[in-house]
N, C-alpha and C. Protein backbone atom coordinates (compact mmCIF):
# COMPACT_ATOMS: atom_id res chain seq x y z
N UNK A 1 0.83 -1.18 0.00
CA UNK A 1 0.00 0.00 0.00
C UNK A 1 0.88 1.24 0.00
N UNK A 2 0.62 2.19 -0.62
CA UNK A 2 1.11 3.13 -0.98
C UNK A 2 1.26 4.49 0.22
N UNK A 3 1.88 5.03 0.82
CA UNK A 3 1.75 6.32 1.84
C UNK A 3 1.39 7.00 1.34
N UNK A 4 0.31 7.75 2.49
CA UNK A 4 0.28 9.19 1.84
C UNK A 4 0.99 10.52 2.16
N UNK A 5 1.43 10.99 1.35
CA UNK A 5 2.65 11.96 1.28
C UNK A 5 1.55 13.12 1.00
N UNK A 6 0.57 13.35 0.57
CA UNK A 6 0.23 14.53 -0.18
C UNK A 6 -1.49 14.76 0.27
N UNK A 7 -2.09 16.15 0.81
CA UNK A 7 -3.42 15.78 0.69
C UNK A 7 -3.86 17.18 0.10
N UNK A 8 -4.80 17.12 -1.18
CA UNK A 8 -5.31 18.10 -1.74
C UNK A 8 -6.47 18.31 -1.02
N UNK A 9 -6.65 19.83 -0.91
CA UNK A 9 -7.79 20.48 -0.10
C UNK A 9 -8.30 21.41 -1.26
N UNK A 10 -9.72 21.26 -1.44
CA UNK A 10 -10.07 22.15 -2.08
C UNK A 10 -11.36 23.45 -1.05
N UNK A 11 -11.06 24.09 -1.24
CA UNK A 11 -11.61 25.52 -0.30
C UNK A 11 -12.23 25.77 -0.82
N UNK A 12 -13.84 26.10 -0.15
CA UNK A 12 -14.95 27.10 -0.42
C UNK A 12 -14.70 28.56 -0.33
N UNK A 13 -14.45 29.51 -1.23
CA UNK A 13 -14.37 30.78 -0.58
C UNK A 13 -15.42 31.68 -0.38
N UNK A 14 -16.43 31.42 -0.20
CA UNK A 14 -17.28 31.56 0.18
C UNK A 14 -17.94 31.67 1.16
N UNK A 15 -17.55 30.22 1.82
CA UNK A 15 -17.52 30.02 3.65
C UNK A 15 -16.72 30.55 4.31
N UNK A 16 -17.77 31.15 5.52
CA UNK A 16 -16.99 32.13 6.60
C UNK A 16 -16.23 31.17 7.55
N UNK A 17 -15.15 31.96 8.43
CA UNK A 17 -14.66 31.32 9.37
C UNK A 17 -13.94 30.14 8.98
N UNK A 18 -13.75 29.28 9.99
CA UNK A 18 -13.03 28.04 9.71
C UNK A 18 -13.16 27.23 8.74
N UNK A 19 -12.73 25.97 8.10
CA UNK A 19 -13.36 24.95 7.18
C UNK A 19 -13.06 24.04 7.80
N UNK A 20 -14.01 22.99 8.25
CA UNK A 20 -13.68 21.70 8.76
C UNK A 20 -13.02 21.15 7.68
N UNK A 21 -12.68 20.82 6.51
CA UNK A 21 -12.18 19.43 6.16
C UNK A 21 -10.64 20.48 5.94
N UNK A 22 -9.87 21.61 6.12
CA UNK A 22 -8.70 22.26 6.15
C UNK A 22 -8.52 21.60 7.73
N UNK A 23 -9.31 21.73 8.75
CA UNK A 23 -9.02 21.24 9.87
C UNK A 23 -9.03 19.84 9.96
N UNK A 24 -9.54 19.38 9.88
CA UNK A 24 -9.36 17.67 9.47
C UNK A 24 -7.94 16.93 8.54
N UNK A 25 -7.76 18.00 7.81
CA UNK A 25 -6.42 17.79 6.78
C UNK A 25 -5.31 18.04 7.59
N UNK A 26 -4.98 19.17 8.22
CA UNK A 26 -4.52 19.28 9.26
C UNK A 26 -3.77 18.18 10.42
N UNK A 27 -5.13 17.70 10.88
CA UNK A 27 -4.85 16.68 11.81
C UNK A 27 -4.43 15.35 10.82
N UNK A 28 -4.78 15.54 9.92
CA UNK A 28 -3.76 14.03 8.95
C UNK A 28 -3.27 13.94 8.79
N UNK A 29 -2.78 15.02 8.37
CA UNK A 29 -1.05 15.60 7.66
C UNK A 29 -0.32 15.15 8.74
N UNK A 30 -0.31 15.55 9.64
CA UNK A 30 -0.11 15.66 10.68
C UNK A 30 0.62 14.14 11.49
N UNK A 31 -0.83 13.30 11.71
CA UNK A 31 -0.18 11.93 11.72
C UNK A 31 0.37 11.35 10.74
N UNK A 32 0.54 11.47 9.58
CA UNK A 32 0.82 10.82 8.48
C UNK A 32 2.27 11.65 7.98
N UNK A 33 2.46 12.73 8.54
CA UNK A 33 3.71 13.38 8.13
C UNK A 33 3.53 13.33 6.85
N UNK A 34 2.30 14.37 6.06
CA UNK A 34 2.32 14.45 5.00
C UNK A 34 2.29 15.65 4.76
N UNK A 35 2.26 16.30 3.34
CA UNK A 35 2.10 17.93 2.93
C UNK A 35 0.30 18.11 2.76
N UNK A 36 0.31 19.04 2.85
CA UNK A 36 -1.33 19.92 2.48
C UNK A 36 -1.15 20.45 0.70
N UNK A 37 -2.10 20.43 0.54
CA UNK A 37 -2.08 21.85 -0.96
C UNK A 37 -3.77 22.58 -0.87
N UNK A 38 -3.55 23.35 -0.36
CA UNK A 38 -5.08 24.35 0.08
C UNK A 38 -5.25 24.79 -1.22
N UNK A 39 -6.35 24.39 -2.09
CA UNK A 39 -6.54 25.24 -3.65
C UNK A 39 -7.93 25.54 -3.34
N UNK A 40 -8.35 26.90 -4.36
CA UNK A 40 -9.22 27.64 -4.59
C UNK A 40 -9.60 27.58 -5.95
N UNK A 41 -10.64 27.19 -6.87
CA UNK A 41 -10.68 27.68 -8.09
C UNK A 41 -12.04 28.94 -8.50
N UNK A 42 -11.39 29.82 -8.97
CA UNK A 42 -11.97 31.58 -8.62
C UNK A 42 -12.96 31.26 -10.39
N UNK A 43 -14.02 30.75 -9.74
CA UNK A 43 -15.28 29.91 -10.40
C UNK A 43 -15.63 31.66 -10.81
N UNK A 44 -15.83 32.65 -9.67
CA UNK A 44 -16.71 34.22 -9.90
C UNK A 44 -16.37 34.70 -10.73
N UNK A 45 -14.82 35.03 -11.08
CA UNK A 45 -14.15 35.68 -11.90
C UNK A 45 -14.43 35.02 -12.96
N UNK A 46 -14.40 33.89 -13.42
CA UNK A 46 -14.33 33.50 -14.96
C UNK A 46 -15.99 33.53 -15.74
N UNK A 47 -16.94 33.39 -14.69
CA UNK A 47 -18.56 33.77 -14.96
C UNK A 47 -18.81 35.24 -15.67
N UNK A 48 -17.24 36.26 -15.29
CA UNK A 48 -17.87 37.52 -15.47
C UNK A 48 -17.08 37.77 -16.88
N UNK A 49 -15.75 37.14 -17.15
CA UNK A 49 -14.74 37.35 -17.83
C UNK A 49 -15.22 36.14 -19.12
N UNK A 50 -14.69 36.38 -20.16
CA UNK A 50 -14.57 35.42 -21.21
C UNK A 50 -13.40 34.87 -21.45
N UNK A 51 -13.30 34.17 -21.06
CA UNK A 51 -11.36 33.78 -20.53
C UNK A 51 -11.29 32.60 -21.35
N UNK A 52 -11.74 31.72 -22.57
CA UNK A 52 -12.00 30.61 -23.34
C UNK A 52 -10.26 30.15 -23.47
N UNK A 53 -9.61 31.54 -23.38
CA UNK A 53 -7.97 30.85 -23.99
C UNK A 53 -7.18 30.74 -22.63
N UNK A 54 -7.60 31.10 -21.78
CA UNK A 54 -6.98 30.73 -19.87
C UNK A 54 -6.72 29.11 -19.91
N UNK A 55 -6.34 28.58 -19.59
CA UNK A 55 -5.94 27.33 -18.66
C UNK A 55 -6.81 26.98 -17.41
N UNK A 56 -7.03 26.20 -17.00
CA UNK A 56 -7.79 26.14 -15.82
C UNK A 56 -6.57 25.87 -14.58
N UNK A 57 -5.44 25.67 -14.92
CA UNK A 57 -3.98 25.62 -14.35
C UNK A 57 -3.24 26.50 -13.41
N UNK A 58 -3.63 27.52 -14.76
CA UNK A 58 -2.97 28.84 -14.71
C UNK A 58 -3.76 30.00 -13.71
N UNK A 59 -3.45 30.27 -12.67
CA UNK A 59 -4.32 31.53 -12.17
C UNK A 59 -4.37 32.90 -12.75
N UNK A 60 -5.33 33.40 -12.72
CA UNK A 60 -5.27 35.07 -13.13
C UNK A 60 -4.20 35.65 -12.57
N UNK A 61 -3.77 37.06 -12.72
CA UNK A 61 -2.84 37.69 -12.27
C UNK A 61 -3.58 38.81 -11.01
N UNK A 62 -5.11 38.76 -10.90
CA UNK A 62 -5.35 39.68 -9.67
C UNK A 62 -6.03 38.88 -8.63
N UNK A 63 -5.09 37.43 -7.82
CA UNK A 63 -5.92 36.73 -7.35
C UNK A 63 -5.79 37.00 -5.87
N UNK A 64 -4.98 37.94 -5.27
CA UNK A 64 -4.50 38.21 -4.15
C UNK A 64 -5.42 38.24 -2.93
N UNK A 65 -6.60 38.38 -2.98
CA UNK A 65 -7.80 38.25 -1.76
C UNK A 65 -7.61 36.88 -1.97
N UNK A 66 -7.83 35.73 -2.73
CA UNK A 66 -8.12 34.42 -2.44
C UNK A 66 -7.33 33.38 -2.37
N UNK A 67 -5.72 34.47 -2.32
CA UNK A 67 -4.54 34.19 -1.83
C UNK A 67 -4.38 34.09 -0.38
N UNK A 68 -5.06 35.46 -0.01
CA UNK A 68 -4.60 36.03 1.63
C UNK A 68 -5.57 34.88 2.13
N UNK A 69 -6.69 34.65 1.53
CA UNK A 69 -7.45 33.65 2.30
C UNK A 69 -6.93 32.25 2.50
N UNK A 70 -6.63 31.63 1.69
CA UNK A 70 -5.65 30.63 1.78
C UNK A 70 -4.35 30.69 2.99
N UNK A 71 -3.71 31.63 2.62
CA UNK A 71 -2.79 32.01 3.48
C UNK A 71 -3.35 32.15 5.13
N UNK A 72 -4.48 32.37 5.60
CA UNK A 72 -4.80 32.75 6.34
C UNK A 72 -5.53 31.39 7.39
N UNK A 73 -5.37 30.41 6.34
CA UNK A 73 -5.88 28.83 6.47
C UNK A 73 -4.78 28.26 6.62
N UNK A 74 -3.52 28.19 6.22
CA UNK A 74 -2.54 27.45 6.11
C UNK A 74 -1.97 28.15 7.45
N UNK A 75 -2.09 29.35 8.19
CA UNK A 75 -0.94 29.49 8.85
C UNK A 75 -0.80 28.93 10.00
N UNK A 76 -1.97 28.70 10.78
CA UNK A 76 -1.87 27.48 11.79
C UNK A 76 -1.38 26.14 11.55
N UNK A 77 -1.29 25.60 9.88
CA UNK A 77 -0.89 24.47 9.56
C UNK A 77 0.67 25.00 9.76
N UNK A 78 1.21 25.31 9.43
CA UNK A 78 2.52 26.21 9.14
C UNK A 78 3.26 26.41 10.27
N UNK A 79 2.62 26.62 11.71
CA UNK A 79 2.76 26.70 12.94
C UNK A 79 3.10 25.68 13.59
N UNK A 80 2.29 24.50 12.84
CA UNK A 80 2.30 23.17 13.60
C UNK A 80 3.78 22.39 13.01
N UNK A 81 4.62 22.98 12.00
CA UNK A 81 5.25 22.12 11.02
C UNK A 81 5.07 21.61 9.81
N UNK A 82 3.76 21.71 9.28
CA UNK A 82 3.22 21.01 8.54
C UNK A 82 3.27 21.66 7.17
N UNK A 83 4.38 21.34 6.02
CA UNK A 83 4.52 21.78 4.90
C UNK A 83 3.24 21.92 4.05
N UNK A 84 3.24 23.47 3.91
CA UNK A 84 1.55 24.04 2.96
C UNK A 84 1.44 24.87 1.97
N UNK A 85 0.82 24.33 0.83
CA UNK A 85 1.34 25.09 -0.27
C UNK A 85 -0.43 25.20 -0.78
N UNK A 86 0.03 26.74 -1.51
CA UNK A 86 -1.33 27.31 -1.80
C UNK A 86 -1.27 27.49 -2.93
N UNK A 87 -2.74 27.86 -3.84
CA UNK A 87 -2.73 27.54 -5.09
C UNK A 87 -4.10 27.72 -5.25
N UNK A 88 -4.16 28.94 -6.52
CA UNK A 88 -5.48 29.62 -7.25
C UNK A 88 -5.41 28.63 -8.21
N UNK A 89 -6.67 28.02 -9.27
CA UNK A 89 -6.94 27.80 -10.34
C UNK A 89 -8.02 28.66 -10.63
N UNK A 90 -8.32 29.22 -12.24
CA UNK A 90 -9.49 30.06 -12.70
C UNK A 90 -10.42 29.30 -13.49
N UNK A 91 -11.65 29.31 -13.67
CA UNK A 91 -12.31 28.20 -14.61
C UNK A 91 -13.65 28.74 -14.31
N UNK A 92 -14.58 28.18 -15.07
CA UNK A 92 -15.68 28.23 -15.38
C UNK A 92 -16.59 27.17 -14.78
N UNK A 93 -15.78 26.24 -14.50
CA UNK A 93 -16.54 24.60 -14.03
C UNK A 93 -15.74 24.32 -12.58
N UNK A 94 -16.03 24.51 -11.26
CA UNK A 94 -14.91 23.79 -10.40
C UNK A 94 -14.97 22.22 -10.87
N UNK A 95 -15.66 21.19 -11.06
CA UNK A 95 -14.96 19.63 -11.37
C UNK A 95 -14.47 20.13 -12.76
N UNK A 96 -14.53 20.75 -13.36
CA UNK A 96 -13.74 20.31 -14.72
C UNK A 96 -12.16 21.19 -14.73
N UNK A 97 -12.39 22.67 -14.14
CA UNK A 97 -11.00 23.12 -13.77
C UNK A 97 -10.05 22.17 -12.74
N UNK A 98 -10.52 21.64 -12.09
CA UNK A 98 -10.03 20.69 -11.08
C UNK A 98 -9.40 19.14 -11.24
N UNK A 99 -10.28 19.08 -12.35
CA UNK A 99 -10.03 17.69 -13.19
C UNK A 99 -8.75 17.59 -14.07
N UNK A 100 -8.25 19.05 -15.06
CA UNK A 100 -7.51 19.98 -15.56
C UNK A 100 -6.49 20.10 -14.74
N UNK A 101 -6.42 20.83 -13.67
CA UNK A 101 -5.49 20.91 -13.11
C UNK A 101 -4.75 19.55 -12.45
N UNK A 102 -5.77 18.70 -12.10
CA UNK A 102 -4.59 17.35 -12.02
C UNK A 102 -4.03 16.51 -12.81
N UNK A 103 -4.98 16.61 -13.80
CA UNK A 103 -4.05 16.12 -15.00
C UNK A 103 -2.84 16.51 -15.38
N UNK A 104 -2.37 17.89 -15.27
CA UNK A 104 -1.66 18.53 -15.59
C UNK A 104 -0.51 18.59 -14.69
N UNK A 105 -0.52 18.00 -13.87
CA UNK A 105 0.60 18.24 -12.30
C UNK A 105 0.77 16.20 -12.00
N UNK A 106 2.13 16.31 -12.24
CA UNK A 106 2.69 14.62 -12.11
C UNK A 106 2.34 14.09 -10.47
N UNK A 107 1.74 15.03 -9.46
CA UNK A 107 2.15 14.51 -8.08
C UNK A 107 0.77 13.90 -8.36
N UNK A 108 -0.34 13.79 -8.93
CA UNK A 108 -1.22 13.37 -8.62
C UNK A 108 -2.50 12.68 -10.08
N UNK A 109 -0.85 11.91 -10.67
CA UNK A 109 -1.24 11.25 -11.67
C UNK A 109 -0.76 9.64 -10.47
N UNK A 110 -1.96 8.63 -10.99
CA UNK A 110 -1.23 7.32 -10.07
C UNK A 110 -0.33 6.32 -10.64
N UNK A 111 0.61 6.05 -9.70
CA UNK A 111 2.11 4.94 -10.60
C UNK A 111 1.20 4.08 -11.51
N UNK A 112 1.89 3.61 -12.05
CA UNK A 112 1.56 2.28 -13.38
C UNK A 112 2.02 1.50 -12.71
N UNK A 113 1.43 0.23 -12.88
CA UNK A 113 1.76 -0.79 -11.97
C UNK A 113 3.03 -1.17 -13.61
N UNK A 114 3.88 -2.47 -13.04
CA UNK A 114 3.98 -3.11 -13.81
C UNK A 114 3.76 -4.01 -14.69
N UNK A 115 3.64 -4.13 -16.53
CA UNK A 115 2.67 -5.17 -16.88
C UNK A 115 3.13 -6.77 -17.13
N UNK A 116 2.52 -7.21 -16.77
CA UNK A 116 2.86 -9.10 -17.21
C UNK A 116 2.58 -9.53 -18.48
């Protein structure tokens, strides 16, 4: 069985205050001595914008509120030890920007087994 080294969090920004499953990730990481990745995908912005040639990868360049928010989630993780890395995606669809963005990033494509 495979460890887990890595746990993707995806954030409501929307919801006030705390997020239970950032706090729950937290406490995993935690026993498991694994990393966090707190992502946001800024669904508002691309509803208003016609962004067809964007990436769902790639963040806008004015994402800095839903940066600080992130940031503002991770820093108790950060406190505890617990390596946390933050990360805007922009899109039109959260499952399909989301879907996009992992395709696109090797940490969270799964090994190939070997074939017989």
């Amino acid at each position: 069985m495979n460890r887990i080294s890595h746990i993707l969090i995806v954030v409501d920004p929307s919801a006030v205050g705390g997020q239970t499953a950032v706090d729950k990730a937290a406490h995993l990481a935690k026993c498991l001595d694994a990393s966090v990745e707190l992502l946001i995908c800024d669904i508002e912005s691309a509803l208003h914008d016609d962004v067809a040639t964007l990436h769902a990868y790639k963040p806008p360049p004015s994402d800095t509120q839903l940066l600080d928010l992130l940031d503002a989630l991770a820093a108790p993780m950060r406190a505890r030890g617990i390596d946390v890395i933050v990360r805007t995606i922009y899109g039109k669809s959260l499952h399909h920007s989301l879907l996009a963005y992992i395709r696109h990033d090797d940490r969270w494509l799964a090994p190939r087994l070997p074939l017989r």
